[in-house]
N, C-alpha and C. Protein backbone atom coordinates (compact mmCIF):
# COMPACT_ATOMS: atom_id res chain seq x y z
N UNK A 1 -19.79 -53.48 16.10
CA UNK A 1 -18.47 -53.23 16.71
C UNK A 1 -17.59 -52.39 15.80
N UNK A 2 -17.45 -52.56 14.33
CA UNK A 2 -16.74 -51.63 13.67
C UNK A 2 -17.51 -49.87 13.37
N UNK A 3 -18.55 -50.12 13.61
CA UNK A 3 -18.92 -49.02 13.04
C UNK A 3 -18.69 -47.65 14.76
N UNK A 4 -18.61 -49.18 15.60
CA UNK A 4 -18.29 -47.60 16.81
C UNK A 4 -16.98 -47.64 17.15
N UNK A 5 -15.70 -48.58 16.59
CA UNK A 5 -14.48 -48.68 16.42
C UNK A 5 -14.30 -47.12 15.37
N UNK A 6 -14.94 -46.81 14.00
CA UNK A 6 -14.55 -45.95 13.46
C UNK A 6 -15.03 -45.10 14.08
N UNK A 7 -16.29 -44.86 14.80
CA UNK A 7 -16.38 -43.38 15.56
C UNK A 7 -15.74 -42.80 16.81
N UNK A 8 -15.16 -44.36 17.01
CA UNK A 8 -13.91 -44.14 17.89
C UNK A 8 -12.94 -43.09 17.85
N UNK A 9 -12.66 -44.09 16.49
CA UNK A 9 -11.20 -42.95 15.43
C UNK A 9 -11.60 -41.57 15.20
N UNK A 10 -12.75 -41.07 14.50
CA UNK A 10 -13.12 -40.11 14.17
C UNK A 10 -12.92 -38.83 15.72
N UNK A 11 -13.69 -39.03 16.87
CA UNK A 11 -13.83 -38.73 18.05
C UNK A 11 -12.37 -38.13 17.97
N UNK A 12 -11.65 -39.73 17.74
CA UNK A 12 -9.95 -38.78 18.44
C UNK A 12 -9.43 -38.03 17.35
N UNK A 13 -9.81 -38.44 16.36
CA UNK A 13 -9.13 -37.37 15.24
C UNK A 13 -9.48 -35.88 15.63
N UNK A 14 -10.85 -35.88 15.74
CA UNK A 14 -11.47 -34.40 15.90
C UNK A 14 -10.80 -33.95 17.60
N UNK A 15 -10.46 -34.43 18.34
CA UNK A 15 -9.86 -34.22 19.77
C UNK A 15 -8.38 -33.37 19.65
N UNK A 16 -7.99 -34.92 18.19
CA UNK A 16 -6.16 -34.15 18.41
C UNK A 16 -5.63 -33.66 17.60
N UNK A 17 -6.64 -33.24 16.49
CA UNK A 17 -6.13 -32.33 15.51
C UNK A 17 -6.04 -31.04 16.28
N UNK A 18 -4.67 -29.86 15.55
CA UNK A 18 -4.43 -29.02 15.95
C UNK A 18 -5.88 -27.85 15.74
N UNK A 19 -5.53 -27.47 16.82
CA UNK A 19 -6.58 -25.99 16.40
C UNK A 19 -5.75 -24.99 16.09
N UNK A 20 -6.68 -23.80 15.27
CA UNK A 20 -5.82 -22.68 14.62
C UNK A 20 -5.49 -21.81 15.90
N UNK A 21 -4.46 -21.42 15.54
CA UNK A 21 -3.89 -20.55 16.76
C UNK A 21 -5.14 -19.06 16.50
N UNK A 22 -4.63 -18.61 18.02
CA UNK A 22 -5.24 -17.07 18.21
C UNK A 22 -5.57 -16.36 16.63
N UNK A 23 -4.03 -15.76 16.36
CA UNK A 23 -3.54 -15.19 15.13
C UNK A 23 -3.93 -15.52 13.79
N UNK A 24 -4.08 -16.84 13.62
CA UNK A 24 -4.89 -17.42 12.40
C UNK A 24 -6.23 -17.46 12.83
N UNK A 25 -6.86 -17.37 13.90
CA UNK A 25 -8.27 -17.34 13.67
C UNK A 25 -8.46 -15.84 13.35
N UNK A 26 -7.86 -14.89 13.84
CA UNK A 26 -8.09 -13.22 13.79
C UNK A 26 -8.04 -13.04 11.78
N UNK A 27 -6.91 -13.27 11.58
CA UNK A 27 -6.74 -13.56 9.94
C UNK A 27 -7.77 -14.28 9.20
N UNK A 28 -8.77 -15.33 9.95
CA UNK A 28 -9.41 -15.89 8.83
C UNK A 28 -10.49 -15.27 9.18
N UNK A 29 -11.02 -14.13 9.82
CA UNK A 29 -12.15 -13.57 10.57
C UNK A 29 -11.97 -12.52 9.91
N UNK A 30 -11.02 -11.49 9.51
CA UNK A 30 -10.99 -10.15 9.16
C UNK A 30 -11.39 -10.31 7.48
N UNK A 31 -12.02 -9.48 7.11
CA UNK A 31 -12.14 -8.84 5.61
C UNK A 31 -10.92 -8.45 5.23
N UNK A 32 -11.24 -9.05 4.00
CA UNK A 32 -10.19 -8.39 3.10
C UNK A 32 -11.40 -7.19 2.09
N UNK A 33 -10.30 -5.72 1.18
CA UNK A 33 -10.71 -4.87 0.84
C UNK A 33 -9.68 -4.37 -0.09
N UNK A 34 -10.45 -4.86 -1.43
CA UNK A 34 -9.31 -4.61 -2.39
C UNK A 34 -9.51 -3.02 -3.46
N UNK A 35 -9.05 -2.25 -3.41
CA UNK A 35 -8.68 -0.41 -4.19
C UNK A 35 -9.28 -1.01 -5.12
N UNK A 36 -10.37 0.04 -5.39
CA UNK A 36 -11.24 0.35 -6.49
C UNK A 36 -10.18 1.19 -7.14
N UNK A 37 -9.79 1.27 -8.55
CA UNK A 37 -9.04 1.93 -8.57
C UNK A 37 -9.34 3.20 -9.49
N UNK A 38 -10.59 3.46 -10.04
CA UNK A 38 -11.50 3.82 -10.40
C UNK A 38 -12.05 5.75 -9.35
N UNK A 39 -11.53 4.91 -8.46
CA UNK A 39 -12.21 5.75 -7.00
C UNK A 39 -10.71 6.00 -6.25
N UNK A 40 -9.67 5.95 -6.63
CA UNK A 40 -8.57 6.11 -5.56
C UNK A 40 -7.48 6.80 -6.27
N UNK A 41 -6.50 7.27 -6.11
CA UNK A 41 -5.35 7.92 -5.63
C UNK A 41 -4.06 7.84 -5.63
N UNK A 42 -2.86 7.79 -6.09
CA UNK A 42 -1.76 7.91 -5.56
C UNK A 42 -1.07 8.95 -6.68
N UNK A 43 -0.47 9.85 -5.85
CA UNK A 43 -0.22 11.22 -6.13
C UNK A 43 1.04 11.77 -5.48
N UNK A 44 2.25 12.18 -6.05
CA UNK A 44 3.19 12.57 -5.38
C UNK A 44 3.71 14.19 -6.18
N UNK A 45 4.58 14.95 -5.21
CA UNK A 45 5.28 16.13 -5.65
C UNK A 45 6.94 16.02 -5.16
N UNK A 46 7.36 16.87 -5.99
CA UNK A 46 8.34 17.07 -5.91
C UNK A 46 9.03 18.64 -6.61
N UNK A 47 10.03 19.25 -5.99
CA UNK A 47 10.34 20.98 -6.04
C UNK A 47 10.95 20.88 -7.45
N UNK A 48 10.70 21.25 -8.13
CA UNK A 48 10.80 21.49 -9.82
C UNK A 48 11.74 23.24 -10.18
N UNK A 49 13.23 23.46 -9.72
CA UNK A 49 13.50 24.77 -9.45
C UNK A 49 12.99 25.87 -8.94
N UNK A 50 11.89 26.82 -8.93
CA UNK A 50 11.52 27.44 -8.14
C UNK A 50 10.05 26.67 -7.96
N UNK A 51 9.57 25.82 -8.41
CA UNK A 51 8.12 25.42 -8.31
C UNK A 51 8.25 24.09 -7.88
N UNK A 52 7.08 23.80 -7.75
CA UNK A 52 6.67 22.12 -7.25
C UNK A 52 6.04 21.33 -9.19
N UNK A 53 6.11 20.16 -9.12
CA UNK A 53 5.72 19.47 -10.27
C UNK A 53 5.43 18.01 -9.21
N UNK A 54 3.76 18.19 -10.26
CA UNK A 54 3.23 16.85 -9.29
C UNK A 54 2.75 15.79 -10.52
N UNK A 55 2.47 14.52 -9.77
CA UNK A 55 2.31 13.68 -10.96
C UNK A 55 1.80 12.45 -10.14
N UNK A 56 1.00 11.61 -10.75
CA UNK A 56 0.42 9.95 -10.33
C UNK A 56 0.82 8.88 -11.01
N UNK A 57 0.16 7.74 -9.81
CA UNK A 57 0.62 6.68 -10.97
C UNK A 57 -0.87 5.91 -11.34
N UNK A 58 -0.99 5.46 -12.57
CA UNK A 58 -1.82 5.33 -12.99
C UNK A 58 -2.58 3.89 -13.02
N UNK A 59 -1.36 2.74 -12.90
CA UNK A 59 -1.40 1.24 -12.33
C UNK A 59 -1.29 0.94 -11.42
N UNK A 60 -1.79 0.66 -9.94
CA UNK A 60 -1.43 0.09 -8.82
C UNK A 60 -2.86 -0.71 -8.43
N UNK A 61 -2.20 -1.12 -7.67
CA UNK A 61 -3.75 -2.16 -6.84
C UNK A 61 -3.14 -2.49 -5.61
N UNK A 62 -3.72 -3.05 -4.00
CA UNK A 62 -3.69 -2.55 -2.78
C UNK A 62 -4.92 -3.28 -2.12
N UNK A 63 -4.44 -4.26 -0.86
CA UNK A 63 -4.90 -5.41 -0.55
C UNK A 63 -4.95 -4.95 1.71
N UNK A 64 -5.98 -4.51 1.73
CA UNK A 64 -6.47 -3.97 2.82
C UNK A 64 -7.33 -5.28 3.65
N UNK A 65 -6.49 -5.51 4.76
CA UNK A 65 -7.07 -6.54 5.64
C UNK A 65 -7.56 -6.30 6.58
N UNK A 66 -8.29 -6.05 7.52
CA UNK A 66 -8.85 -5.53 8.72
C UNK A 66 -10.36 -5.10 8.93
N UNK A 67 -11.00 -5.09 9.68
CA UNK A 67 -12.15 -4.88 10.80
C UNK A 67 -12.13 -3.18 11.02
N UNK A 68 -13.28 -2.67 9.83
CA UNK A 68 -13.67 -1.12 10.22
C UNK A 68 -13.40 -1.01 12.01
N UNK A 69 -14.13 -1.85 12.70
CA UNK A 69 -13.97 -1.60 14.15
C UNK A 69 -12.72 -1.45 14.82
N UNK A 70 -12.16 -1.78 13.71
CA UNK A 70 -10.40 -2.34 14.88
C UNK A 70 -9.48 -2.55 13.91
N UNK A 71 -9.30 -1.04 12.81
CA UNK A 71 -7.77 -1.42 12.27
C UNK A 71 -6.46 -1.65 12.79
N UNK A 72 -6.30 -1.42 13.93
CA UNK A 72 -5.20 -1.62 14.52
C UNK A 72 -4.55 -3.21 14.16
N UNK A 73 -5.15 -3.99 14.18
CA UNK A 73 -5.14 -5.02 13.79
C UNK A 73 -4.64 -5.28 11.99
N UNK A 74 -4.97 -4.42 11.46
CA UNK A 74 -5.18 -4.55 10.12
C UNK A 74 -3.76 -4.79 9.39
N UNK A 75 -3.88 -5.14 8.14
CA UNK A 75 -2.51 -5.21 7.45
C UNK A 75 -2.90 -4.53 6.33
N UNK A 76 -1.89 -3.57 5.34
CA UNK A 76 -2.01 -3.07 3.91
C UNK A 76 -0.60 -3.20 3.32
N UNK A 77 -1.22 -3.95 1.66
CA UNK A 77 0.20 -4.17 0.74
C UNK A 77 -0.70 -3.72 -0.55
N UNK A 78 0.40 -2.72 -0.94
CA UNK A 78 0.29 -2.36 -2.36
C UNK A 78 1.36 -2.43 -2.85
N UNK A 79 1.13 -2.38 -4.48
CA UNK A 79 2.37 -2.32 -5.67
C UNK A 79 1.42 -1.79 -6.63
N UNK A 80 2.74 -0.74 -7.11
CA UNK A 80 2.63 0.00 -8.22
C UNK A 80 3.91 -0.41 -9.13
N UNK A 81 2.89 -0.09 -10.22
CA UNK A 81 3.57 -0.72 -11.59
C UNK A 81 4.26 1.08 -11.99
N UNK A 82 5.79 1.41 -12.07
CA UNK A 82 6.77 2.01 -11.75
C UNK A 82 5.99 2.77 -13.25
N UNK A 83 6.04 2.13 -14.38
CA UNK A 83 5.78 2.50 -15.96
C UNK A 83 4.53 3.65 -16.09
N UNK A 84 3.28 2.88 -15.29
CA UNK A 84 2.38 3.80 -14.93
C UNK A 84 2.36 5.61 -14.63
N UNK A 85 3.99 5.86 -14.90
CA UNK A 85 4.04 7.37 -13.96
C UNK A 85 3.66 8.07 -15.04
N UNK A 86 2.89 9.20 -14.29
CA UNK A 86 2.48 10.45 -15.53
C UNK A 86 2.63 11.39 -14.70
N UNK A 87 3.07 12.17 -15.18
CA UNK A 87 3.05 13.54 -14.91
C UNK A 87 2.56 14.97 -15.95
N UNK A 88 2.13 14.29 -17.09
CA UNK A 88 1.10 15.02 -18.18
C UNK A 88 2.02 15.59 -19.16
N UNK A 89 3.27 15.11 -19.66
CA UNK A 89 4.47 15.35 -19.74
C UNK A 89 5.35 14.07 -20.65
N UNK A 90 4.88 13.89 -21.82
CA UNK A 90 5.44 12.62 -22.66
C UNK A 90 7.32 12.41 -22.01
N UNK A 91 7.46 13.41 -22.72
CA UNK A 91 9.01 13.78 -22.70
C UNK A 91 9.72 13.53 -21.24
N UNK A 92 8.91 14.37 -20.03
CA UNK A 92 9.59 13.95 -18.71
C UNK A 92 9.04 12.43 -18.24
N UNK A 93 8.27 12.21 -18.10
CA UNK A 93 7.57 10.84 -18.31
C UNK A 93 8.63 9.70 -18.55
N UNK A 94 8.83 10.01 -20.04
CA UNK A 94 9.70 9.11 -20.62
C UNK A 94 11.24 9.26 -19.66
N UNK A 95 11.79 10.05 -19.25
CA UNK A 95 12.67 10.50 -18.37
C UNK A 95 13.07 9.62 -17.24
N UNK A 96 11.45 10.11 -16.48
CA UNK A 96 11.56 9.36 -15.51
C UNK A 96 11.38 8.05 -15.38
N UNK A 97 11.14 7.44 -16.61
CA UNK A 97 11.36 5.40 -16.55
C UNK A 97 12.47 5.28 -17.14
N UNK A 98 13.60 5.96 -17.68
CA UNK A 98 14.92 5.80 -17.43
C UNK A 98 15.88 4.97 -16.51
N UNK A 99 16.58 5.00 -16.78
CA UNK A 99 17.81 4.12 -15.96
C UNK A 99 18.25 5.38 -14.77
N UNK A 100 17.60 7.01 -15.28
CA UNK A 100 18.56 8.07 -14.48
C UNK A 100 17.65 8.25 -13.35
N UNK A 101 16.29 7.47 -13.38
CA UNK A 101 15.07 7.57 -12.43
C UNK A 101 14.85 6.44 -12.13
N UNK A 102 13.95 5.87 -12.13
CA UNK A 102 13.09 4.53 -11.74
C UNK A 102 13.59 3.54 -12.45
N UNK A 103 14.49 3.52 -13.75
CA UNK A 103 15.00 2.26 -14.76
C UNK A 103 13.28 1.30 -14.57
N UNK A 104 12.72 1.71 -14.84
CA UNK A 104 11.59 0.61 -14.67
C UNK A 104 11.99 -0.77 -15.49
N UNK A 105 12.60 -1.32 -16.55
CA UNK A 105 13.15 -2.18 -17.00
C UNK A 105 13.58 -3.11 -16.00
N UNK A 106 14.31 -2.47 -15.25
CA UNK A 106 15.07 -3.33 -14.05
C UNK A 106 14.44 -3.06 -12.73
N UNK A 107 13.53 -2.36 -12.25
CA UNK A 107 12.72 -2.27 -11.18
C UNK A 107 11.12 -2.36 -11.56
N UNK A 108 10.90 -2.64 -11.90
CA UNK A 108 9.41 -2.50 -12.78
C UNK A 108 8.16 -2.09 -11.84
N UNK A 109 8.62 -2.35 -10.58
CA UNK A 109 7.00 -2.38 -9.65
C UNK A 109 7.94 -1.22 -8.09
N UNK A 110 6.75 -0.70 -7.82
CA UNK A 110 7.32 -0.09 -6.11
C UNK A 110 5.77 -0.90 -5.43
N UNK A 111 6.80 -1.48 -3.92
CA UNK A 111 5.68 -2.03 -3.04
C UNK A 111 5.76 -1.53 -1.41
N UNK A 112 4.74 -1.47 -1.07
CA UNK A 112 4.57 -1.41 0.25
C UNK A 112 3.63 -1.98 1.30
N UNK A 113 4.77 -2.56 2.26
CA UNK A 113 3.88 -3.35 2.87
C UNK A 113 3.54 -3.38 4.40
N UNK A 114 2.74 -3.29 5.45
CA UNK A 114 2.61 -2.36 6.61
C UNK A 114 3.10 -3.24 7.27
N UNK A 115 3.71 -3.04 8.60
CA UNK A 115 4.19 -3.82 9.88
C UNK A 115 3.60 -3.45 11.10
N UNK A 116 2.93 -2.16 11.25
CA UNK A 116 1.92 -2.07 12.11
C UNK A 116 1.12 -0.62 11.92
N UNK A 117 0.02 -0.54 12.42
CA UNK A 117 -1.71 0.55 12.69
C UNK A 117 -1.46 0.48 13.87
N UNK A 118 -1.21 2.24 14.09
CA UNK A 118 -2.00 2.29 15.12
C UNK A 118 -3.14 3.35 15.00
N UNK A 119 -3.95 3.32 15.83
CA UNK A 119 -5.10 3.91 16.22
C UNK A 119 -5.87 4.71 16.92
N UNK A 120 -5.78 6.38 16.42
CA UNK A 120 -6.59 6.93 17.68
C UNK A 120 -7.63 7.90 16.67
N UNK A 121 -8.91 7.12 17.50
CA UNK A 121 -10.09 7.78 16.81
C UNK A 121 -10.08 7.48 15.44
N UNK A 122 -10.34 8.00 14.28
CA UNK A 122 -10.37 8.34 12.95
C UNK A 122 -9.21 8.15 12.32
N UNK A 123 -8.03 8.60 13.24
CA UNK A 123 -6.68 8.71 12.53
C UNK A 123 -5.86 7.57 12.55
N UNK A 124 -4.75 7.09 11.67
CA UNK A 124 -4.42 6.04 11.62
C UNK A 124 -3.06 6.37 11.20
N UNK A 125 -2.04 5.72 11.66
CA UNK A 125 -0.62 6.16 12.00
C UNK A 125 -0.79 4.31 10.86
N UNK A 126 0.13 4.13 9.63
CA UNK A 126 0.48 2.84 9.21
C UNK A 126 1.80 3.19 9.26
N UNK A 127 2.99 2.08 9.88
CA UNK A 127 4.18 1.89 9.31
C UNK A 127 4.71 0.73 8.63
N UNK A 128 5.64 0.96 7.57
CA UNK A 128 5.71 -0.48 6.78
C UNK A 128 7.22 -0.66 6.13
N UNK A 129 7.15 -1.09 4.92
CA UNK A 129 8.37 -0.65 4.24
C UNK A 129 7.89 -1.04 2.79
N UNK A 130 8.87 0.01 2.34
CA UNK A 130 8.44 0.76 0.78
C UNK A 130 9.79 0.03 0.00
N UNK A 131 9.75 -0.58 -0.91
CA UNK A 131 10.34 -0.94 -2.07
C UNK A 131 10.46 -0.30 -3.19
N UNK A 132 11.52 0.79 -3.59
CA UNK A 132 11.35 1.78 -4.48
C UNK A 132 12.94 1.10 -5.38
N UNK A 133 12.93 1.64 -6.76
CA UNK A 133 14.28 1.03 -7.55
C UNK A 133 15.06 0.16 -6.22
N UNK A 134 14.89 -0.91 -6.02
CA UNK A 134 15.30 -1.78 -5.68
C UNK A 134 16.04 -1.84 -3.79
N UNK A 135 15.83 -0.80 -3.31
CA UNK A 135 15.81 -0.46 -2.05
C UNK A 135 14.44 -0.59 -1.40
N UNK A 136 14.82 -1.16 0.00
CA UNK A 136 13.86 -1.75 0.92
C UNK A 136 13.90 -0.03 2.42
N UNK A 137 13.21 0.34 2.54
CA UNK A 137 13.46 1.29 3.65
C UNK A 137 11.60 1.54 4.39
N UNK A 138 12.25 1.67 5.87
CA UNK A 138 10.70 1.74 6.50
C UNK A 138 10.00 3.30 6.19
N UNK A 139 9.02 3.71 6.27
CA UNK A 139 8.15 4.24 5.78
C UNK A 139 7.16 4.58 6.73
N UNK A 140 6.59 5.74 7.01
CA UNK A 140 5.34 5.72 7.91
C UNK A 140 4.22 6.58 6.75
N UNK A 141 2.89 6.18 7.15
CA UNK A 141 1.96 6.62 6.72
C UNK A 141 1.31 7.20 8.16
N UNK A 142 0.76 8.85 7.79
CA UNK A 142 0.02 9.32 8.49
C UNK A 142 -1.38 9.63 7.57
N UNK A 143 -2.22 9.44 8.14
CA UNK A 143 -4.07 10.01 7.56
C UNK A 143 -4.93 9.58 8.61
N UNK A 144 -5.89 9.68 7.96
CA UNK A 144 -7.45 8.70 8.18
C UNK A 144 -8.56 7.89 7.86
N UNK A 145 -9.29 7.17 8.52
CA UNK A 145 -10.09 6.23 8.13
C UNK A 145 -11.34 7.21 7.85
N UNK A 146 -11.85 7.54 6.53
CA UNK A 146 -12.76 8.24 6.22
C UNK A 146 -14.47 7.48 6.47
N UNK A 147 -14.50 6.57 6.65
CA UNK A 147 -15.43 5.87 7.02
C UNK A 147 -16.26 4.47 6.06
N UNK A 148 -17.41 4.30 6.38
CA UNK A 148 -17.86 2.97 5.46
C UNK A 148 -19.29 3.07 4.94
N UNK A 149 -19.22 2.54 4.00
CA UNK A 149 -20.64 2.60 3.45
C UNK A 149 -21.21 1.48 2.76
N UNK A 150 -22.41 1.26 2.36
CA UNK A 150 -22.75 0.27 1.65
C UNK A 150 -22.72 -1.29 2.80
N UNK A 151 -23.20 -2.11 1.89
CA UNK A 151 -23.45 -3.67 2.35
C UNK A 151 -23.34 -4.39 1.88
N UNK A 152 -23.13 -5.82 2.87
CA UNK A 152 -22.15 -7.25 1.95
C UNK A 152 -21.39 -7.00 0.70
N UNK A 153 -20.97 -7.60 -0.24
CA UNK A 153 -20.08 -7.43 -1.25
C UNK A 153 -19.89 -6.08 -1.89
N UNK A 154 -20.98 -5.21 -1.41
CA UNK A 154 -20.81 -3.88 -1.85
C UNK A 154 -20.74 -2.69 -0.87
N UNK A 155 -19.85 -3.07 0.33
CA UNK A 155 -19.63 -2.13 1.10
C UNK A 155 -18.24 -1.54 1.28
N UNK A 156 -17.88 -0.52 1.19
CA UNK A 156 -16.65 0.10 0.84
C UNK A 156 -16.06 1.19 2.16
N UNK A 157 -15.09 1.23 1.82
CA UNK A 157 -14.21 1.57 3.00
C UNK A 157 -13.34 2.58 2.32
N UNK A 158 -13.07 4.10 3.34
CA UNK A 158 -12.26 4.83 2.82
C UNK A 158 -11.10 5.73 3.66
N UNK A 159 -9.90 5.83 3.05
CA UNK A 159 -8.59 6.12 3.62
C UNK A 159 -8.04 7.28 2.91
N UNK A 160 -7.28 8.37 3.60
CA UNK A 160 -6.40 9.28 3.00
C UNK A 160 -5.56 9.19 3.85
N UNK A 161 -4.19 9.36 3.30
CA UNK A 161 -2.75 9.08 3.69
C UNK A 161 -1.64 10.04 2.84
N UNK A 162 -0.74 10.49 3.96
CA UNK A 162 0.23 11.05 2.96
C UNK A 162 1.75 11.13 3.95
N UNK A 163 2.73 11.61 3.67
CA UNK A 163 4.12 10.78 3.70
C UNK A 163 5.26 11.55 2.63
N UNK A 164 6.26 11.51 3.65
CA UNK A 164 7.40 12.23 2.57
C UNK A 164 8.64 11.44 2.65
N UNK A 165 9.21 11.38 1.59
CA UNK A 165 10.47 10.66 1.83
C UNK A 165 11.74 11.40 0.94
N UNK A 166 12.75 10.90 1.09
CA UNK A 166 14.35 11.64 0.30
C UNK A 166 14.61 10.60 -0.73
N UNK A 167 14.32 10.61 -1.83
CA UNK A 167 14.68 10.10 -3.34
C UNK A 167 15.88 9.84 -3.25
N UNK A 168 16.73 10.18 -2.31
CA UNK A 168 18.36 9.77 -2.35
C UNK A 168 18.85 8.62 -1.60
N UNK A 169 17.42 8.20 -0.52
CA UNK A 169 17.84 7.19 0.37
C UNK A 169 17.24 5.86 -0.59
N UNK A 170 16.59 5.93 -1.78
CA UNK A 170 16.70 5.12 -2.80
C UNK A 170 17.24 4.99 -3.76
N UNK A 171 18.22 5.94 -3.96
CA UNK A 171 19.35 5.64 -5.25
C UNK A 171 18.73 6.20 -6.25
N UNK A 172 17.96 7.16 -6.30
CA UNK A 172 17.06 8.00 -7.30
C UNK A 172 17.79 9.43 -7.10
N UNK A 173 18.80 9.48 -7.60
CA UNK A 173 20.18 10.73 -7.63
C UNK A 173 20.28 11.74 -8.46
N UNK A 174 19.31 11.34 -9.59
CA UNK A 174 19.62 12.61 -10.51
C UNK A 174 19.44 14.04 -10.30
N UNK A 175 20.13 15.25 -11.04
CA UNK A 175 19.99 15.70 -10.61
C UNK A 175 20.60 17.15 -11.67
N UNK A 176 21.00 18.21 -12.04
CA UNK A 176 21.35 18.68 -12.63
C UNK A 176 21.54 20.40 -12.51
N UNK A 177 23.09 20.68 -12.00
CA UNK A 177 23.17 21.89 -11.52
C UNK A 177 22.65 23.32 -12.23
N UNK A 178 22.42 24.34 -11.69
CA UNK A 178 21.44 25.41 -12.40
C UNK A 178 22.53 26.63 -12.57
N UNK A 179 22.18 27.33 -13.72
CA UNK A 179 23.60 28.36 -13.83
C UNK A 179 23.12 29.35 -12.87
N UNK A 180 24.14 30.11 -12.04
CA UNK A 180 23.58 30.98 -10.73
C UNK A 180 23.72 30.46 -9.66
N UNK A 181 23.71 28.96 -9.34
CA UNK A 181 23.56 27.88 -8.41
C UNK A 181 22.49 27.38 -7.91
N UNK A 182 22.82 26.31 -6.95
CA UNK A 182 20.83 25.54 -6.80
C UNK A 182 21.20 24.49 -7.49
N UNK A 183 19.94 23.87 -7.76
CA UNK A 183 19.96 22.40 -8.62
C UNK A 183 18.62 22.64 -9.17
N UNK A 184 17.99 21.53 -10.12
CA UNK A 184 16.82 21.54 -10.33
C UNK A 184 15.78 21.27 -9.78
N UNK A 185 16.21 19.62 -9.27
CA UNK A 185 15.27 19.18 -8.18
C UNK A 185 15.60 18.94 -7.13
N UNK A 186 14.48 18.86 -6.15
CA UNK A 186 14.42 18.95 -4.89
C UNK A 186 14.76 16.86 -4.19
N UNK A 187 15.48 17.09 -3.34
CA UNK A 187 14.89 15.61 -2.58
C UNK A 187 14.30 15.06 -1.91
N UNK A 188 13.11 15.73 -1.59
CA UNK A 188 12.29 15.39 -0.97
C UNK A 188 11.06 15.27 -1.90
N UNK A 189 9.85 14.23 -1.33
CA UNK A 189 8.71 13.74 -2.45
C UNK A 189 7.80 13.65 -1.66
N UNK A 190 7.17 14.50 -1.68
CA UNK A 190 5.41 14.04 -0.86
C UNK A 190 4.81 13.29 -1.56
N UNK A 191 3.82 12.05 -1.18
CA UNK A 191 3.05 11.68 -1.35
C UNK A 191 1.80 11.47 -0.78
N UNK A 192 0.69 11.29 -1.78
CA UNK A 192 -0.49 11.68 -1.23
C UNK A 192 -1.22 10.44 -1.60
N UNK A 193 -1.60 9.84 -0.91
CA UNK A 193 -2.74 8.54 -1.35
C UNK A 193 -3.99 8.70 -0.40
N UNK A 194 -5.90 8.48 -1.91
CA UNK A 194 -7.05 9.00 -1.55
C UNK A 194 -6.84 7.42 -1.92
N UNK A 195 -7.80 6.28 -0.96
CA UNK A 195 -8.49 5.02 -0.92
C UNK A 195 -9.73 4.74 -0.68
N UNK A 196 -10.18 4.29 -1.76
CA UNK A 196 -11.61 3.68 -1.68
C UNK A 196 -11.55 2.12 -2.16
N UNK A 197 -12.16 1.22 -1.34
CA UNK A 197 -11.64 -0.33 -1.05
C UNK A 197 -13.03 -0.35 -0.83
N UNK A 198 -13.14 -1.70 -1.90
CA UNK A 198 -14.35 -3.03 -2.08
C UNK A 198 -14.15 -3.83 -1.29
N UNK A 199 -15.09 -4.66 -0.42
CA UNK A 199 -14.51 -5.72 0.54
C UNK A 199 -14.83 -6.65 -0.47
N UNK A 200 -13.96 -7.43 -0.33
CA UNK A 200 -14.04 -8.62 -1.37
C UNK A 200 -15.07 -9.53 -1.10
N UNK A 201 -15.52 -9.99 -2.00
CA UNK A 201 -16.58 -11.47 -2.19
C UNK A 201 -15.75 -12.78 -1.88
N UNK A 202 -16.86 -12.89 -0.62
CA UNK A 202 -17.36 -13.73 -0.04
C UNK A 202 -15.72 -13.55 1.07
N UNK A 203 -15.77 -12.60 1.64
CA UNK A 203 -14.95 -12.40 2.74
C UNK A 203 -15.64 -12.60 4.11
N UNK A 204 -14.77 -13.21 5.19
CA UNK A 204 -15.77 -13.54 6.09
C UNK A 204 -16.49 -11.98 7.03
């Protein structure tokens, strides 16, 4: 009698425990795919008086969730470590982790994090929002899904993306007038990000 009293209990436990919703089963089903960083990218320009001056960052890492079949679905968050910037250039370098640029001291990291993929064919429209010196503003990424290779823990996934934004709608103002007129720099910043992503071990 007790032992089918507890399989009683058990029965209803397993009956009325909650099940995972839709949304959490899609989340515990998708791969995660974390930037090789070895193999990837992030690269921006900006108008340098009559020229362009380009430069990367050299610390970041970038957490890719989604189904090669069906990014639409997918989520991407990266952060870059602000200190990381080079531009091959000690002196401007040092500049730009200033208080008159990035203050990296007091902003130390830029993040971005997507709110939706969409999807046609190859190409992949991400929008999100970007965390730059301490401003939150939405952001779109345009590129493509370059495709996949490899198997189980060693199959990799690849993305190019690029995106422009105004350094002024983040409080990144400097700036310094030119004799003749003009300024030095420009406000606008392309960026260019090449991704190559490990699916992580033991992802479902």
């Amino acid at each position: 009698m007790l032992k089918q009293l507890r399989r009683l209990s058990l029965a209803a436990f397993v009956v009325l425990a909650p099940s995972p919703a839709p949304a959490e089963l899609a989340a515990q089903a998708a791969p995660q795919w974390k930037v090789d960083l070895a193999h990837s990218e992030m690269s921006f320009k900006i108008r340098h008086l009559m020229s362009k001056v380009s430069g990367t960052f050299n610390d970041w890492s970038g957490t890719i969730t989604g189904d090669p079949k069906d990014w639409s679905k997918g989520t991407v968050e990266i952060v870059i470590q602000a200190a990381s910037i080079d531009t091959r250039n000690e002196r401007r370098d040092g500049h730009l982790k200033s208080n008159e640029f990035f203050d990296v001291a007091k902003f130390p990291t830029l993040a971005f994090k997507s709110t939706k993929v969409t999807v046609s064919g190859t190409r992949l429209t991400v929008a999100g929002d970007l965390t730059m010196h301490g401003v939150t503003k939405p952001v779109v990424l345009e590129g493509e899904y370059t495709g996949t290779t490899g198997a189980g823990d060693k199959q990799k996934v690849g993305f190019s993306f690029t995106t422009k934004l105004n350094r002024l709608d983040y409080g990144v103002t400097w700036n310094r007038a030119v004799e003749g007129g003009g300024v030095t720099l420009g406000d606008e910043v392309t960026i260019e990000i090449n991704v190559e992503a490990v699916r992580a071990a033991g992802a479902a």
